[in-house]
C-alpha atoms as a PDB file:
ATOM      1  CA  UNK A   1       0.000   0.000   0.000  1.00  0.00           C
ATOM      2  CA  UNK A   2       1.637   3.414  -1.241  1.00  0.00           C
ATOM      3  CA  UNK A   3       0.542   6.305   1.420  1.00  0.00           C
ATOM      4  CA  UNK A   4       0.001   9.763   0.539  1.00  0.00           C
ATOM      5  CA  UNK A   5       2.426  12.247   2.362  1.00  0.00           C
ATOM      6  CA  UNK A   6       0.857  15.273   4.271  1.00  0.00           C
ATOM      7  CA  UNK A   7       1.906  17.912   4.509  1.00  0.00           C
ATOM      8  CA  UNK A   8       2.762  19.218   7.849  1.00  0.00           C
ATOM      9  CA  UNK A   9       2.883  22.680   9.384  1.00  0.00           C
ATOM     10  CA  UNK A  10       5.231  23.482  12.456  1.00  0.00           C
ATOM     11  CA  UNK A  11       4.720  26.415  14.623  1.00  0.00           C
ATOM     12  CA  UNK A  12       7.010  27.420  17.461  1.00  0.00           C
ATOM     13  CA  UNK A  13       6.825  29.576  20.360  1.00  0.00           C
ATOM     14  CA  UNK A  14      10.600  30.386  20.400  1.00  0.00           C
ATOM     15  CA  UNK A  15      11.139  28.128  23.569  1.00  0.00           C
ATOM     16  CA  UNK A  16      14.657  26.891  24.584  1.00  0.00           C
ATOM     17  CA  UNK A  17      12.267  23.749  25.353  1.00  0.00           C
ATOM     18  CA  UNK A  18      11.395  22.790  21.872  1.00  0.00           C
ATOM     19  CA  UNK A  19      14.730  23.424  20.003  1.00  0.00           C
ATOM     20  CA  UNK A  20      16.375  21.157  23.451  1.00  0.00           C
ATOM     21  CA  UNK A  21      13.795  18.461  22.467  1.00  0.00           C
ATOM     22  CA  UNK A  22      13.120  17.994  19.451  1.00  0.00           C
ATOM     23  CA  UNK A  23       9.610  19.049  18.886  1.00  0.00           C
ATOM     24  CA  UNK A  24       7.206  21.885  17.883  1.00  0.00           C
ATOM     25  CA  UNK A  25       4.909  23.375  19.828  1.00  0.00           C
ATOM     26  CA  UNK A  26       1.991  22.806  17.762  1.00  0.00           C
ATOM     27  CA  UNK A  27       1.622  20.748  14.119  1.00  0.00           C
ATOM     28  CA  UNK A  28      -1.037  21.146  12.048  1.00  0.00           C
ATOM     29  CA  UNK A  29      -1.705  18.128   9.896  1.00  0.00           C
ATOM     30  CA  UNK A  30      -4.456  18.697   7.406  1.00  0.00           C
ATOM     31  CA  UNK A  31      -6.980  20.217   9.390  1.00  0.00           C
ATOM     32  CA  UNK A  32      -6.016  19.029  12.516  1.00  0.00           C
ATOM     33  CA  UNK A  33      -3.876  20.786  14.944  1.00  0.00           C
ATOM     34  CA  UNK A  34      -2.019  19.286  17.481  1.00  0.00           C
ATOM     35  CA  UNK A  35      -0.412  21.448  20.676  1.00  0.00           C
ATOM     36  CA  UNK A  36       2.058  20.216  22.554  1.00  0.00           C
ATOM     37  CA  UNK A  37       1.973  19.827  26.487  1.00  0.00           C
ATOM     38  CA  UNK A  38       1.973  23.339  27.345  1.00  0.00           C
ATOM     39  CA  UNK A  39       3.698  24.597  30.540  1.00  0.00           C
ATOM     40  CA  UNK A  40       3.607  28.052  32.371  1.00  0.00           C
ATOM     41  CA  UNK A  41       6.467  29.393  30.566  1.00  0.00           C
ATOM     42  CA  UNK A  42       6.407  33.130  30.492  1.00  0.00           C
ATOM     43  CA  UNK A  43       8.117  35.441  27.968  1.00  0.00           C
ATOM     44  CA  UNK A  44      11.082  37.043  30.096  1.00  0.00           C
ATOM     45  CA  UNK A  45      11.897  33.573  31.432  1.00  0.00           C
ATOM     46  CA  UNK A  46      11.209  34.075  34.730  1.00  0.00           C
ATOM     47  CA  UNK A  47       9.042  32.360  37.326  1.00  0.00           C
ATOM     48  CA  UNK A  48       5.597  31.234  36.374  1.00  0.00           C
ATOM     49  CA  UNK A  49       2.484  32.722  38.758  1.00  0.00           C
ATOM     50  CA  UNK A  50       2.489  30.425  42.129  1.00  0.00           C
ATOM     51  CA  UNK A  51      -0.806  29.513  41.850  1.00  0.00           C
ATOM     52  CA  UNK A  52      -2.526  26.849  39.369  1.00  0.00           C
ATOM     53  CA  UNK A  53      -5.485  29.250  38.130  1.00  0.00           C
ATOM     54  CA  UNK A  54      -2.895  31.562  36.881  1.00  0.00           C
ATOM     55  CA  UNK A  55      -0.626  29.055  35.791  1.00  0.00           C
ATOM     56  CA  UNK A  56      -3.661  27.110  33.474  1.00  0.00           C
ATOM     57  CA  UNK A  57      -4.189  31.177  32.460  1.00  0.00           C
ATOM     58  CA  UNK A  58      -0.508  31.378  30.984  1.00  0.00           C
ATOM     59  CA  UNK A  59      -0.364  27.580  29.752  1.00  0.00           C
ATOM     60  CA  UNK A  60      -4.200  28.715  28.055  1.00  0.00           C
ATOM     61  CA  UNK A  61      -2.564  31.987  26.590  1.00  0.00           C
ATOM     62  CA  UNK A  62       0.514  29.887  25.084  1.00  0.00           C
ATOM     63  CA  UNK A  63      -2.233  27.461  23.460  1.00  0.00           C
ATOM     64  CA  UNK A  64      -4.289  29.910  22.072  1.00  0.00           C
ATOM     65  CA  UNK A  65      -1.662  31.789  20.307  1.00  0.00           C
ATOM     66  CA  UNK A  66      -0.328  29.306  18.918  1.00  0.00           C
ATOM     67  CA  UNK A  67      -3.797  28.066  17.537  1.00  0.00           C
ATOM     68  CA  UNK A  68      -3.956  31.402  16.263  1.00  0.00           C
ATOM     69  CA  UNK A  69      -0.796  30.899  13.781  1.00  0.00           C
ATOM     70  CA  UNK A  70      -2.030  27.755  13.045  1.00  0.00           C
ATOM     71  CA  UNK A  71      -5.416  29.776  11.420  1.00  0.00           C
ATOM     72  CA  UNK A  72      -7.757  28.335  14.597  1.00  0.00           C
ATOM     73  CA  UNK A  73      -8.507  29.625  18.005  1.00  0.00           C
ATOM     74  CA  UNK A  74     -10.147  28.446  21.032  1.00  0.00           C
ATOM     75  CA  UNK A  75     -13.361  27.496  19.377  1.00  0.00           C
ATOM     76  CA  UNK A  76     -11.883  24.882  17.288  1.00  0.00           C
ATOM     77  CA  UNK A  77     -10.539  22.726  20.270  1.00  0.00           C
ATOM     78  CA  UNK A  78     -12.086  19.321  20.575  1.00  0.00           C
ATOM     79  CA  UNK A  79     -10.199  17.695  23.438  1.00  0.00           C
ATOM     80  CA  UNK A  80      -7.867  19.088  26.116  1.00  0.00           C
ATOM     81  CA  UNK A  81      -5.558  16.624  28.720  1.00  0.00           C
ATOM     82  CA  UNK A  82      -4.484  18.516  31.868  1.00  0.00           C
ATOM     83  CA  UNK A  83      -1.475  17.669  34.100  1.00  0.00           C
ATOM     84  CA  UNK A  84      -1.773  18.538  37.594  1.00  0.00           C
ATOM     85  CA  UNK A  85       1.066  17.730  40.088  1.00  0.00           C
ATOM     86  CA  UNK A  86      -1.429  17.838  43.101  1.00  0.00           C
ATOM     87  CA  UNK A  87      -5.304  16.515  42.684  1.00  0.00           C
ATOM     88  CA  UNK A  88      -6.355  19.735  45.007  1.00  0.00           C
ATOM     89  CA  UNK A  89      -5.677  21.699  41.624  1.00  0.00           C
ATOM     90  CA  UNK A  90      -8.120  20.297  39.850  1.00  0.00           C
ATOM     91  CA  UNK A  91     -10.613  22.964  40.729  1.00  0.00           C
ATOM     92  CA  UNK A  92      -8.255  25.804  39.979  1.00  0.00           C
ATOM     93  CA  UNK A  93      -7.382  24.834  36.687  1.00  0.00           C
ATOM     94  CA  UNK A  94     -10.805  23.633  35.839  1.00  0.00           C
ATOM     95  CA  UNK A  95     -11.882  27.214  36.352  1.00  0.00           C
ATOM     96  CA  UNK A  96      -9.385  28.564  34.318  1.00  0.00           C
ATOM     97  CA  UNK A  97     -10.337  25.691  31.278  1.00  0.00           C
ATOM     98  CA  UNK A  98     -14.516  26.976  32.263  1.00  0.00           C
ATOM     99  CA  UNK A  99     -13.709  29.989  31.549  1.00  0.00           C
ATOM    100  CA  UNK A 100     -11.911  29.362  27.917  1.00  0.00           C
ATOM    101  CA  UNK A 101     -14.121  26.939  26.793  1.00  0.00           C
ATOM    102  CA  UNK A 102     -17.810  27.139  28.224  1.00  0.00           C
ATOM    103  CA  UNK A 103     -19.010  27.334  24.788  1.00  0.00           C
ATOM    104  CA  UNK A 104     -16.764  24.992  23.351  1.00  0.00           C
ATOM    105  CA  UNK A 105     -16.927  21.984  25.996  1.00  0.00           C
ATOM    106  CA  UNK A 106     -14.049  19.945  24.328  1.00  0.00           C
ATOM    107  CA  UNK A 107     -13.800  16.186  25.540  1.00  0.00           C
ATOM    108  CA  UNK A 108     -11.356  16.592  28.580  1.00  0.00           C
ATOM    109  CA  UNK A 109      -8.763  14.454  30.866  1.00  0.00           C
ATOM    110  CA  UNK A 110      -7.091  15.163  33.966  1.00  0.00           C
ATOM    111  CA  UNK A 111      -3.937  12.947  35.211  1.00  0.00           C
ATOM    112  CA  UNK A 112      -2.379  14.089  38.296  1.00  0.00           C
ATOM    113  CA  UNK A 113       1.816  13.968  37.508  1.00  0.00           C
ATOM    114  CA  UNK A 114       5.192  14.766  38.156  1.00  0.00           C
ATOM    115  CA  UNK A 115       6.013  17.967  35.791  1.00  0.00           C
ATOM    116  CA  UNK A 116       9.719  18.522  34.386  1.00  0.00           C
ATOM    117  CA  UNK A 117      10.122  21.932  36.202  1.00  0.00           C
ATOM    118  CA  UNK A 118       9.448  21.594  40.241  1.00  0.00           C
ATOM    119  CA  UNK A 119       7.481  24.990  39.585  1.00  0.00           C
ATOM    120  CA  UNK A 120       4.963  23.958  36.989  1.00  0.00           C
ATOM    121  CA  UNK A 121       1.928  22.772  38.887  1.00  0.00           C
ATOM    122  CA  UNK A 122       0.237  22.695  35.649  1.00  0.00           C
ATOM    123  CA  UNK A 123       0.794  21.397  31.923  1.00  0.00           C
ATOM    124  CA  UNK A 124      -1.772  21.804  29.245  1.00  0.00           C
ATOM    125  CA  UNK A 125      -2.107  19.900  25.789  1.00  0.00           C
ATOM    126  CA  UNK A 126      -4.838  20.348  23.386  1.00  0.00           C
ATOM    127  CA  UNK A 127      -6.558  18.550  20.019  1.00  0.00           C
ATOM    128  CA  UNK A 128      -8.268  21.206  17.780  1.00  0.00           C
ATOM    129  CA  UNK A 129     -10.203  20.872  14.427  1.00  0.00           C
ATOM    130  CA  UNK A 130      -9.726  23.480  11.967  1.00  0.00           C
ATOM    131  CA  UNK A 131     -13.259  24.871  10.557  1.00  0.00           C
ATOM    132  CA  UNK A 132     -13.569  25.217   7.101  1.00  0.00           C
ATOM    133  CA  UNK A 133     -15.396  28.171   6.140  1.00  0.00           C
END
């Protein structure tokens, strides 16, 4: 059987993280995008917020912008996975994914985890569907 090849899109938010490993931080495939686990990584480099509703804000922010390059946005999402390192931020960080996607309501799963950096308390990877208008 000969396959087709697709064509594949990479986007990149500029982080040391995905030149280090290898990967981008979103591909879009078709019309299918694909973000990467998404960490509170802010712009200067410095310390993410301390708290897990601000860190799912800045992990949300990285997501939508780059589902914004890839021609998408929020809207477009069909499922999310969220990382926690403790179970008590569940509620936090569901908060943070309420208020991004109430009209949305992408199919969703939460695993509490061990995250790379000890001061990520929150990692955020997202599915989205591209619509064709």
């Amino acid at each position: 059987m000969i396959l087709g090849t697709v064509e594949r899109r990479r986007i990149s938010s500029g982080s040391e993280w995905e030149r280090r490993g290898g990967y981008s931080r979103a591909l879009v495939v078709g019309d299918r995008v694909f973000v990467s686990g998404t960490a509170p990584i802010m712009p200067d480099g410095g310390d993410p917020p301390p708290d897990p509703y601000a860190q799912a804000k800045r992990c949300l922010e990285i997501v939508e912008a780059a589902l914004k390059e890839a021609g998408g946005g929020l809207e477009d999402v069909v499922r999310t996975r969220l990382f926690v390192t403790d179970a008590s931020y569940t509620t936090d960080v569901l908060r943070a994914l309420g208020e991004a996607f109430a009209d949305v309501r992408p199919a969703t799963t939460g695993v509490v985890v061990g995250l790379l950096d000890p001061r990520w308390l929150v990692e955020i990877e997202v599915d989205a569907v591209l619509s064709r208008e």
